[in-house]
N, C-alpha and C. Protein backbone atom coordinates (compact mmCIF):
# COMPACT_ATOMS: atom_id res chain seq x y z
N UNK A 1 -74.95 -34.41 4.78
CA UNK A 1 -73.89 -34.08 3.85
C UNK A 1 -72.59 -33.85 4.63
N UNK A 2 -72.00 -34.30 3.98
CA UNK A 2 -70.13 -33.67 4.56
C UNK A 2 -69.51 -32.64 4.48
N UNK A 3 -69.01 -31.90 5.64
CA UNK A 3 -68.15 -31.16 5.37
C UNK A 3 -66.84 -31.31 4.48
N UNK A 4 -66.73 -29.77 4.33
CA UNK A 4 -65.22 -29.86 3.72
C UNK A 4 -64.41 -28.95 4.45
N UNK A 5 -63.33 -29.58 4.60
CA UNK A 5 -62.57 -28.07 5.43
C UNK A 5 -61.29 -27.29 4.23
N UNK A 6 -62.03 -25.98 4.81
CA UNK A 6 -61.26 -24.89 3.85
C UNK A 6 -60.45 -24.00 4.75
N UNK A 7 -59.42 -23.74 3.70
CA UNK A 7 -58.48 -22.07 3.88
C UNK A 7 -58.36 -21.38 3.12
N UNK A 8 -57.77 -20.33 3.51
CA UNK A 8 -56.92 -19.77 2.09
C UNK A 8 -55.57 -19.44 2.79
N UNK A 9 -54.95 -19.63 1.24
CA UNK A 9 -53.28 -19.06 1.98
C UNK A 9 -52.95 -18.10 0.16
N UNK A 10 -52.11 -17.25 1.21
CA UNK A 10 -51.71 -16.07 -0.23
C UNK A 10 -50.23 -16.53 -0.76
N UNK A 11 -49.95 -16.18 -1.92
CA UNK A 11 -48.85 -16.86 -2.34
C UNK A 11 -47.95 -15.65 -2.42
N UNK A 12 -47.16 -16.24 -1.90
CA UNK A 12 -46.02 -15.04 -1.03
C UNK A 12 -44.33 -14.99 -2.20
N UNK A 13 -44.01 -14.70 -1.81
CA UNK A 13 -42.80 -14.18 -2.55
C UNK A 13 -41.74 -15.69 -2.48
N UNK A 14 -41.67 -16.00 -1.55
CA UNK A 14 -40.87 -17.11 -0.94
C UNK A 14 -41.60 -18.41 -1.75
N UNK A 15 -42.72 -18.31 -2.14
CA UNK A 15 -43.22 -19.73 -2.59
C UNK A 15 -42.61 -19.29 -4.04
N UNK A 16 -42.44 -18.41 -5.00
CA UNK A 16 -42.20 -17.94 -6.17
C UNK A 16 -40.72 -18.49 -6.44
N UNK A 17 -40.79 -18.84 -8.27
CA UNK A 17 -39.29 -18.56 -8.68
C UNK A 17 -39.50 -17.26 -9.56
N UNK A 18 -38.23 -17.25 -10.17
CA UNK A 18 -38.00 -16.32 -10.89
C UNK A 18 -38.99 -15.70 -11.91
N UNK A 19 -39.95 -16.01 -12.64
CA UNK A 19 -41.41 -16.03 -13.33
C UNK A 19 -41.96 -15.64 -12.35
N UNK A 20 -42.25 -15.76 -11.18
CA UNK A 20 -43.44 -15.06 -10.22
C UNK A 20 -44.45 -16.12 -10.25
N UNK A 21 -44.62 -17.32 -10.24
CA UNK A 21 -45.82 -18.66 -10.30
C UNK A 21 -44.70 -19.32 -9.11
N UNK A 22 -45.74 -19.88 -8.84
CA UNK A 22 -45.25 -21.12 -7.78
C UNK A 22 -44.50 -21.93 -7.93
N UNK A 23 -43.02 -22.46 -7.18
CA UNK A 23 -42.36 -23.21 -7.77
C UNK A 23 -42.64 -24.31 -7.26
N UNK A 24 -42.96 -25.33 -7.65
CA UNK A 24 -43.86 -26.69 -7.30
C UNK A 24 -43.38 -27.17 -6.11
N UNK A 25 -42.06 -27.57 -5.83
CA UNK A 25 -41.97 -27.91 -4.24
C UNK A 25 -42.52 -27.60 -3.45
N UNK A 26 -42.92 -25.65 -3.45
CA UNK A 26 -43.43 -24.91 -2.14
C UNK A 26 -44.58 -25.39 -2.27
N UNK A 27 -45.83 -25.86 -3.09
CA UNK A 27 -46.98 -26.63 -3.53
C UNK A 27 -47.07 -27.35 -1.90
N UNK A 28 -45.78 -28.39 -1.60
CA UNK A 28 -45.75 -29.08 -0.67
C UNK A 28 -45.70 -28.96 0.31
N UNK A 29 -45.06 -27.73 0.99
CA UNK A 29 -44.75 -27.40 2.44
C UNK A 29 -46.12 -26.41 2.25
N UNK A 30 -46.83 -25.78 1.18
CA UNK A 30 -48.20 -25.69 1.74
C UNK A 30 -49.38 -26.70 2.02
N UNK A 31 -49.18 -27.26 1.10
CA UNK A 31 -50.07 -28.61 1.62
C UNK A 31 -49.70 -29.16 3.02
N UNK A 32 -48.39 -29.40 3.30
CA UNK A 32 -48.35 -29.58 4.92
C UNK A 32 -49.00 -28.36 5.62
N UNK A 33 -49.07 -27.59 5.82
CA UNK A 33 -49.24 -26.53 6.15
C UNK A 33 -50.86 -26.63 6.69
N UNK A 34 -51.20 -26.87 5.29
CA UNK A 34 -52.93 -26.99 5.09
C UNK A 34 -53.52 -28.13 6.44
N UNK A 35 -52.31 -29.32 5.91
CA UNK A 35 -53.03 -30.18 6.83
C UNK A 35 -53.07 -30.09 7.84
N UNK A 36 -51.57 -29.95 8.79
CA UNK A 36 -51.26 -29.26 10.14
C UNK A 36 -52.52 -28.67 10.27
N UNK A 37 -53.41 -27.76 9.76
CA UNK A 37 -54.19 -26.72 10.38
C UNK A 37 -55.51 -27.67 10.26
N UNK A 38 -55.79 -28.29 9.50
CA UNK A 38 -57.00 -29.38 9.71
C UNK A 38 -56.79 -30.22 11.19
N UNK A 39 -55.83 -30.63 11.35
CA UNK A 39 -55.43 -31.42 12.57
C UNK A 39 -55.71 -30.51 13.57
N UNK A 40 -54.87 -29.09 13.59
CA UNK A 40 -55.76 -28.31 14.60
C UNK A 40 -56.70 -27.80 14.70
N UNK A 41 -57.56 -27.32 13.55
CA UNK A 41 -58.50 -26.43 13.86
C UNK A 41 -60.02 -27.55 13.52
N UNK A 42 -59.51 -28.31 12.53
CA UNK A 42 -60.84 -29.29 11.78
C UNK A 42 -60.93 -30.69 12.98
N UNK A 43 -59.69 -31.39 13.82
CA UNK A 43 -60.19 -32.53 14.23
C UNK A 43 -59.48 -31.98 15.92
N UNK A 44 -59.02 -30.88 16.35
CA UNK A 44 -58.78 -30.87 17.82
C UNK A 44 -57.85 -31.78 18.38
N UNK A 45 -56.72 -31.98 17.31
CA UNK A 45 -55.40 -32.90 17.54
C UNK A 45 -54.24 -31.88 17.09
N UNK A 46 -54.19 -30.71 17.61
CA UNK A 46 -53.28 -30.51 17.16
C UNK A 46 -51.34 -30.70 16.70
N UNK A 47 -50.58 -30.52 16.03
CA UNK A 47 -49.37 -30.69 16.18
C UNK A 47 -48.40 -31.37 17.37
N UNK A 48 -48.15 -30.13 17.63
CA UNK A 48 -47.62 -30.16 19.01
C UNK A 48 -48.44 -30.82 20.07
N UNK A 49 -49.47 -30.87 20.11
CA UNK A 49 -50.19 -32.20 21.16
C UNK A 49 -49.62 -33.69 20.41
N UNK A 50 -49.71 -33.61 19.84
CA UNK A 50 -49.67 -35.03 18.31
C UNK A 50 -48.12 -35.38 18.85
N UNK A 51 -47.33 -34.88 18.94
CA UNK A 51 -46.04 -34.94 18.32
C UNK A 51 -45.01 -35.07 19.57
N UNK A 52 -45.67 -33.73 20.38
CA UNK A 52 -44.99 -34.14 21.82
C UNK A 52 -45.78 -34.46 23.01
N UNK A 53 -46.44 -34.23 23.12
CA UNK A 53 -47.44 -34.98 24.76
C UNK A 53 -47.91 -36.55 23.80
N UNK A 54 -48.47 -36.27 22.44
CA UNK A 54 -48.59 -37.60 22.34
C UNK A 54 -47.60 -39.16 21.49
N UNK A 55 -46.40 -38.39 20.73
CA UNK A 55 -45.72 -39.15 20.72
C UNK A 55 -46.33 -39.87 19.64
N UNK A 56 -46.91 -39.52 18.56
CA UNK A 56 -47.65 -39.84 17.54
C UNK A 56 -47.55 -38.43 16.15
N UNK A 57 -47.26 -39.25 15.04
CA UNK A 57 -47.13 -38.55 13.64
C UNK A 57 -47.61 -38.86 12.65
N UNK A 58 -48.06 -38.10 11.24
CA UNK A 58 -48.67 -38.63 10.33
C UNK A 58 -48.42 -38.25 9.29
N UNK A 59 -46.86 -39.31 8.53
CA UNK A 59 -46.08 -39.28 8.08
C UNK A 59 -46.86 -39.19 6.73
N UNK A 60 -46.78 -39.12 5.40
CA UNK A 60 -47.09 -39.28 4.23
C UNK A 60 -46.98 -40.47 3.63
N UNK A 61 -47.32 -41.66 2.97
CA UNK A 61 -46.92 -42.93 2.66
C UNK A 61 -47.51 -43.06 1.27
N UNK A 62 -48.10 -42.04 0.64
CA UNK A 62 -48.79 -41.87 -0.82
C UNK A 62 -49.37 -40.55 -1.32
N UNK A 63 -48.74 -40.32 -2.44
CA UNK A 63 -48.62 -38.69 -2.99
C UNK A 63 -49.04 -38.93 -4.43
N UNK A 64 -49.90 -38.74 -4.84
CA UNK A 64 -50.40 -38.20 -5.97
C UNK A 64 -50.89 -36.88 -6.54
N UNK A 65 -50.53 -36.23 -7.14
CA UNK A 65 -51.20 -34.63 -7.33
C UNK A 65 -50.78 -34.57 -9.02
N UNK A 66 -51.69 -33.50 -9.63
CA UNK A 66 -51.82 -33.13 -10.83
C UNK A 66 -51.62 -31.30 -10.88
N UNK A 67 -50.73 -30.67 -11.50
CA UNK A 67 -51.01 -29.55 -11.41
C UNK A 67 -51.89 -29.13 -13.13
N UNK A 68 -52.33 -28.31 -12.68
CA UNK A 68 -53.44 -27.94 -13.81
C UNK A 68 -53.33 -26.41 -14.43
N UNK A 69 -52.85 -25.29 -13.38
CA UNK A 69 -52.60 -24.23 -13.94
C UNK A 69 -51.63 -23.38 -12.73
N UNK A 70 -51.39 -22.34 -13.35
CA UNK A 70 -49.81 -21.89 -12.39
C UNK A 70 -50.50 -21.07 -11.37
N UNK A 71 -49.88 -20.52 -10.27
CA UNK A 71 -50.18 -19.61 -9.35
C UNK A 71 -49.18 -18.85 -9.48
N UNK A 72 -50.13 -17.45 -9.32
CA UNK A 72 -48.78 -16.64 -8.98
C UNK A 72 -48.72 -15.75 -8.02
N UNK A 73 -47.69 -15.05 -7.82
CA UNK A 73 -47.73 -14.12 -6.94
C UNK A 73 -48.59 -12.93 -6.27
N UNK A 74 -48.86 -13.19 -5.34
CA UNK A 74 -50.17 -12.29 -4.81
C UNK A 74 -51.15 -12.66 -4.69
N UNK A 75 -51.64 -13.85 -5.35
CA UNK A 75 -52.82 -14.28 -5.52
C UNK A 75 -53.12 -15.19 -3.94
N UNK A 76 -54.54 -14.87 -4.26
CA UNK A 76 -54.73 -16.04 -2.71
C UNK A 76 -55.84 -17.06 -3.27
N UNK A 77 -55.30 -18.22 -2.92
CA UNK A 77 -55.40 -19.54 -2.91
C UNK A 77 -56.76 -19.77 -1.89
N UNK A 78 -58.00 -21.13 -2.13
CA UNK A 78 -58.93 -21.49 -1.30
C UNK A 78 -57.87 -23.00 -1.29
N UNK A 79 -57.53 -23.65 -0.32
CA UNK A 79 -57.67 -24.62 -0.12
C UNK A 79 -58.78 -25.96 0.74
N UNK A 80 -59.25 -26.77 -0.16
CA UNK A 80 -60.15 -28.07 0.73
C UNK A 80 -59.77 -29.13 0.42
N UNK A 81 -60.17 -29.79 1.54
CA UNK A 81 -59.21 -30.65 2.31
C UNK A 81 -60.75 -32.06 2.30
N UNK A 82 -61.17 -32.92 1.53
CA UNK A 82 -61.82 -33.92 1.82
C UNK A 82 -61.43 -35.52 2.10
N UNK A 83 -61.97 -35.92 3.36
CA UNK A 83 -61.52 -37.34 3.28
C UNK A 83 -62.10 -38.25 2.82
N UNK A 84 -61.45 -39.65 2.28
CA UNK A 84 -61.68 -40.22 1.14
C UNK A 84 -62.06 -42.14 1.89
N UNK A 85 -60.83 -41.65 2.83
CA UNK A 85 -61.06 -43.55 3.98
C UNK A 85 -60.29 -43.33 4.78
N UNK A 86 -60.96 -43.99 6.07
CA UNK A 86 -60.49 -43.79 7.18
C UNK A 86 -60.28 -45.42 7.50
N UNK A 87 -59.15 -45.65 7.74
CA UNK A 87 -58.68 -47.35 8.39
C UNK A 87 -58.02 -46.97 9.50
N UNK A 88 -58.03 -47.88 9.86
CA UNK A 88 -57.50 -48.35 12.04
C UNK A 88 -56.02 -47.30 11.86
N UNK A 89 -55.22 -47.35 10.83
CA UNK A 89 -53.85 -46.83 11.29
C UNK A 89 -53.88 -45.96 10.12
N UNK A 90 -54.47 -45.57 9.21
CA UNK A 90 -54.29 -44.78 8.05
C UNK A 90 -55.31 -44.12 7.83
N UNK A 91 -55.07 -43.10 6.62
CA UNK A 91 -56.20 -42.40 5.86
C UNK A 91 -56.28 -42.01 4.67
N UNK A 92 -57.18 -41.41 4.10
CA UNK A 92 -56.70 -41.32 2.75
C UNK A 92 -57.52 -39.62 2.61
N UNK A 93 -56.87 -38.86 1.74
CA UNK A 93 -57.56 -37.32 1.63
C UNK A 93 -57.32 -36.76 0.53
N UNK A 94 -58.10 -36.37 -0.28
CA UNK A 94 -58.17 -35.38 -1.24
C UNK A 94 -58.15 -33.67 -0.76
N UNK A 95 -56.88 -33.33 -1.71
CA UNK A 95 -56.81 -31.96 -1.50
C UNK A 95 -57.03 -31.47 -2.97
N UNK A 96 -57.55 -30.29 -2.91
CA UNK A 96 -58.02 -29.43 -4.20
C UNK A 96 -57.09 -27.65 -3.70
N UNK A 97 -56.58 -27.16 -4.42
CA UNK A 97 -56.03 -25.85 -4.01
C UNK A 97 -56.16 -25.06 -5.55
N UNK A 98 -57.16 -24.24 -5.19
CA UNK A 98 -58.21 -23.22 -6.46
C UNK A 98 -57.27 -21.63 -6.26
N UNK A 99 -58.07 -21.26 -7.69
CA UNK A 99 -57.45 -19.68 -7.70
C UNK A 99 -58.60 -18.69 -7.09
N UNK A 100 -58.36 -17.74 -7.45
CA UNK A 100 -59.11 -16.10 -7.17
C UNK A 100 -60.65 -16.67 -7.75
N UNK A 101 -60.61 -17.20 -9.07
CA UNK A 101 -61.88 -17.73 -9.71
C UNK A 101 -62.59 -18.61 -9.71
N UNK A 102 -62.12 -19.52 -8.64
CA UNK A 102 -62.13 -20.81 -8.23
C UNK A 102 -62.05 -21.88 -9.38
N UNK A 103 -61.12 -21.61 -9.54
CA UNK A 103 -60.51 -22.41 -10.96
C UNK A 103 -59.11 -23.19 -9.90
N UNK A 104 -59.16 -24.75 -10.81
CA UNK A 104 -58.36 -25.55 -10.09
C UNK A 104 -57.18 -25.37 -10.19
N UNK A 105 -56.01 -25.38 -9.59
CA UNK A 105 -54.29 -25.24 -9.23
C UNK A 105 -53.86 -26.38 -9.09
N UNK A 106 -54.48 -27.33 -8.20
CA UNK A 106 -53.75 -28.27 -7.94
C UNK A 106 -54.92 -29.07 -7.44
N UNK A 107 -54.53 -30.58 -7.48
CA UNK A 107 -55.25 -31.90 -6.38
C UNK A 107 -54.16 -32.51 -6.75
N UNK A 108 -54.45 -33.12 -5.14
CA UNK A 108 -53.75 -33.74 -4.68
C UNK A 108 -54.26 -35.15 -3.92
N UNK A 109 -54.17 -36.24 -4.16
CA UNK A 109 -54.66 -37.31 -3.09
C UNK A 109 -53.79 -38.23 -2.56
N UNK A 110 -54.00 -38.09 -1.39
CA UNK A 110 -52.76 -38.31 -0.45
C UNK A 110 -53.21 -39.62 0.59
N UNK A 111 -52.19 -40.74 1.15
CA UNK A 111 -52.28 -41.36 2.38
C UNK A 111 -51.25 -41.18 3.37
N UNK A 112 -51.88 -40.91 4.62
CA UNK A 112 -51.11 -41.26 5.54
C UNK A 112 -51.21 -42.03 6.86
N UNK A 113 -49.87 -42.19 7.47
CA UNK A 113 -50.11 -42.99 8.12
C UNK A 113 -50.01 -42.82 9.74
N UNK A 114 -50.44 -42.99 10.42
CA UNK A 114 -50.16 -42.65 12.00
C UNK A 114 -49.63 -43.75 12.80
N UNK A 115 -48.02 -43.01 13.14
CA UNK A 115 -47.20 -43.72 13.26
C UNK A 115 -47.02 -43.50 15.13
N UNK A 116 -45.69 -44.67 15.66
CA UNK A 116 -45.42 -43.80 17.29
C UNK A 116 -44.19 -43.46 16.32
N UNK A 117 -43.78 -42.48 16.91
CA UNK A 117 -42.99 -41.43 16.73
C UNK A 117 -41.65 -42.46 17.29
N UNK A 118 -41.97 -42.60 18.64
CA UNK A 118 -40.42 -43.39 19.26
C UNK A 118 -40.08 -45.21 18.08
N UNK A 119 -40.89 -45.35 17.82
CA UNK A 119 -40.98 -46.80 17.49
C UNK A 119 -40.94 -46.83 15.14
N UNK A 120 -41.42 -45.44 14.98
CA UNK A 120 -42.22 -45.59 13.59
C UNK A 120 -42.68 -46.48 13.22
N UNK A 121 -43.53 -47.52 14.43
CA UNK A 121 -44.42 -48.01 13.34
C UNK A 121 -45.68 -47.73 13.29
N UNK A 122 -46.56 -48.38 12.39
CA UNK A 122 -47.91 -47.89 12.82
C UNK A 122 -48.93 -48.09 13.76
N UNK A 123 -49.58 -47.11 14.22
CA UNK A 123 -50.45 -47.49 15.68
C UNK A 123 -51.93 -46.69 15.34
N UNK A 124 -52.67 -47.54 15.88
CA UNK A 124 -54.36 -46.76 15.68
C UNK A 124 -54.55 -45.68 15.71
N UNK A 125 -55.03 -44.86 14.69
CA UNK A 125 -55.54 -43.60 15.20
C UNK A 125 -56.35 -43.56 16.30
N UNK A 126 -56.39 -42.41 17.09
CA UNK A 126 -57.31 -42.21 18.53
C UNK A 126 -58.91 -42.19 17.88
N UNK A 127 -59.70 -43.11 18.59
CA UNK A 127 -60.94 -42.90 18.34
C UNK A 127 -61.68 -41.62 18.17
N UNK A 128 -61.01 -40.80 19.10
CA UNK A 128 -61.99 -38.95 18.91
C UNK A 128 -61.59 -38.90 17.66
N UNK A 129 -60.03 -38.99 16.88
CA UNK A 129 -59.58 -38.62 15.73
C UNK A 129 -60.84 -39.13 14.47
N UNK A 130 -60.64 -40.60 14.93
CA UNK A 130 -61.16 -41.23 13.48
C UNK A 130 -62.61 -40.37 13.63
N UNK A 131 -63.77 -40.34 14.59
CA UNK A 131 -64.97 -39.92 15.11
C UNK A 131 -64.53 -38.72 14.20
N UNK A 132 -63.74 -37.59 14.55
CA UNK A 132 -63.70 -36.30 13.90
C UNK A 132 -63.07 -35.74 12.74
N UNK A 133 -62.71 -37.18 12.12
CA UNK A 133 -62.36 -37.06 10.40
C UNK A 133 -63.55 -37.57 10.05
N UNK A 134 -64.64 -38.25 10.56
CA UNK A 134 -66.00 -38.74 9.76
C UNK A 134 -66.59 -37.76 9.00
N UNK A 135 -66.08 -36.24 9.68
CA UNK A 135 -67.21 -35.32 9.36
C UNK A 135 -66.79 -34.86 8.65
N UNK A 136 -65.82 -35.00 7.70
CA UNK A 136 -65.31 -34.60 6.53
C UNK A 136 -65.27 -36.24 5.38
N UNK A 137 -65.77 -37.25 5.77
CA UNK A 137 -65.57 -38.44 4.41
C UNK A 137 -66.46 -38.03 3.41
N UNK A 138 -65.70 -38.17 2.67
CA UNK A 138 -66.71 -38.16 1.02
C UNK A 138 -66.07 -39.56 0.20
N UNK A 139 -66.70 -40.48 0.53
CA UNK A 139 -65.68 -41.85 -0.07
C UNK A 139 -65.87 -41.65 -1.86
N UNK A 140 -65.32 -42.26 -2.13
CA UNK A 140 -65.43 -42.29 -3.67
C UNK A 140 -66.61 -43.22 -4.09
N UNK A 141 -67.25 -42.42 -5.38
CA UNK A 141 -68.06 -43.39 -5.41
C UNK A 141 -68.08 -44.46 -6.34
């Protein structure tokens, strides 16, 4: 069976508008957030290795998400993170971000792409990478 990789993140004052629920943009810089930390903690590529010793990024090139019910303030969030396809220069991942009840907030299914940084175009993911996103595919069925 496949893993899934999880977090949680609490929804802070700064993600809020005026209502106290999430104002959908911040949705996004947590989802970066989310992923950044899969890259470091789920596949051992982190950021800053990625970005500056290796001169490699993994830009967004397809955004789909549905929101389903509001978040609000205080509350803390499970986020998981499943992958969906792994190709030579891309990927594809489903994100799910639940409440206190584990009731759904958001999905999201996303591609990206791994680019050189000096050049932007696209270049193979590193074999350890693709090897250590396997352990999270759940392809569609």
């Amino acid at each position: 069976m496949s893993d899934v990789f999880r977090n949680t993140v609490r929804v802070r004052f700064k993600h809020c508008d005026t209502a106290g629920i999430v104002f959908y943009p911040r949705y996004f810089e947590m989802l970066n957030d989310f992923i950044e930390d899969w890259f470091a903690d789920g596949l051992d590529w982190p950021f800053d290795a990625m970005h500056l010793a290796g001169h490699a990024g993994v830009p967004t090139a397809e955004l789909q998400c549905r929101f389903t019910a509001p978040s609000r303030l205080g509350e803390l969030l499970t986020r998981e993170l499943r992958v969906t396809h792994i190709g030579r220069t891309s990927f594809a991942i489903d994100t799910r971000f639940a409440g206190p009840a584990a009731e759904t907030r958001l999905t999201v299914g996303q591609r990206l792409v791994c680019v050189d940084t000096q050049t932007m175009t696209p270049t193979p993911l590193p074999d350890r990478v693709r090897i250590a996103m396997a352990r999270f595919l759940h392809p569609h069925a």
